[in-house]
Protein backbone atom coordinates (compact mmCIF):
# COMPACT_ATOMS: atom_id res chain seq x y z
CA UNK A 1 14.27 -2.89 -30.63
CA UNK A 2 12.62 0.33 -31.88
CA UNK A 3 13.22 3.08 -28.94
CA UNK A 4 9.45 4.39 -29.82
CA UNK A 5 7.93 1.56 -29.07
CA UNK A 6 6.89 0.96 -25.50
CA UNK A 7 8.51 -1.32 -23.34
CA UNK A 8 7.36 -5.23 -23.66
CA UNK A 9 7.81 -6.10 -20.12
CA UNK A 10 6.29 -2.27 -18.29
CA UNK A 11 7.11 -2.58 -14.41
CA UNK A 12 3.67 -3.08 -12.61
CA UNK A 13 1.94 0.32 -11.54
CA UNK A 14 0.45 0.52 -7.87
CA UNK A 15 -3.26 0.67 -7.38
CA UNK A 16 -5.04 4.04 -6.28
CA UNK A 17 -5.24 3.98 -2.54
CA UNK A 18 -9.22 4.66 -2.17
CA UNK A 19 -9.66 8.39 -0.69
CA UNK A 20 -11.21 8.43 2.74
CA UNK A 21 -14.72 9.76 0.82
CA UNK A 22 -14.91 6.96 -1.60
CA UNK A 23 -16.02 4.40 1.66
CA UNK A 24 -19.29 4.95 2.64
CA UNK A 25 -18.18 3.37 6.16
CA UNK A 26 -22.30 0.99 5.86
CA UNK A 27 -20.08 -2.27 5.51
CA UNK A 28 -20.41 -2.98 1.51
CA UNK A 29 -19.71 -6.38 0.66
CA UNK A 30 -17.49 -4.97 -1.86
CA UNK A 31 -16.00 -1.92 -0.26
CA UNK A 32 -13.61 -0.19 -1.86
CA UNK A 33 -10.80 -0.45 0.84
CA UNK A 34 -11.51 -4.63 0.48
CA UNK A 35 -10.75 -4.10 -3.33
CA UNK A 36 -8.08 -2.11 -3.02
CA UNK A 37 -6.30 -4.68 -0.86
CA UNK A 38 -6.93 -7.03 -3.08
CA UNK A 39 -5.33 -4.90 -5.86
CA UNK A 40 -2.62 -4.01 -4.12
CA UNK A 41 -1.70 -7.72 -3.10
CA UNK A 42 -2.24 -8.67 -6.88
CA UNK A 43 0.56 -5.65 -7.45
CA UNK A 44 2.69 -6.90 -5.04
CA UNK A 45 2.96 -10.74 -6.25
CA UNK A 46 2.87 -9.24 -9.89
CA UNK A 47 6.16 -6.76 -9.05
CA UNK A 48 7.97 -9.92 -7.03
CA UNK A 49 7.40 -11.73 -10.69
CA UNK A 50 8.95 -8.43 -12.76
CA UNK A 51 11.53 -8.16 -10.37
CA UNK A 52 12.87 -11.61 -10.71
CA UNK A 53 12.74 -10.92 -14.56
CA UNK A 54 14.74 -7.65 -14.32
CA UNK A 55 17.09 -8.27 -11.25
CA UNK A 56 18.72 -5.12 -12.62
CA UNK A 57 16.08 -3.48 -11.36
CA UNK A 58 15.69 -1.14 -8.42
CA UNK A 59 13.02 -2.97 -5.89
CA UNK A 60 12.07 -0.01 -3.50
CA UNK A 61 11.51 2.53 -6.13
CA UNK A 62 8.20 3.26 -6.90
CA UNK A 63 6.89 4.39 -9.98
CA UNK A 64 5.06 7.96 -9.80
CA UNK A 65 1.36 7.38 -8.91
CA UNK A 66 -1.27 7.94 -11.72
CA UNK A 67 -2.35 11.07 -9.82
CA UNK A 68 -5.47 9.93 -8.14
CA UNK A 69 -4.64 11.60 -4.57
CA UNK A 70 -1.73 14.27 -3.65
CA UNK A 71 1.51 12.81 -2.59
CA UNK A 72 1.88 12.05 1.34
């Protein structure tokens, strides 16, 4: 495999966690928290699935977040 090339199989990336100004807080149908549940859910199942492909694997670290929000 060419070392350039990216990895076939990336590990999943978190969601953004929604910053406390991006909820209005008027009960949206949609609201952004909602969707970022559902995201993060989606993650989770999707990382269970890469981890049984790479068992090698570390399972509690966490890639760097995309930068969204400051680290807690």
């Amino acid at each position: 495999m060419d070392p350039s090339s990216p990895h076939p199989d990336p590990r999943p990336q978190p969601p953004d966690k929604p910053l406390p100004q991006d909820c209005c807080d008027s009960g949206c149908q949609m609201c952004v928290n909602d969707v970022y549940a559902a995201e993060l859910e989606g993650y989770r199942l999707a990382l269970a699935l890469w981890l049984k492909r790479h068992p090698e694997a570390d399972p509690v670290v966490e890639p760097a977040s995309s930068g969204r929000h400051p680290a807690d």
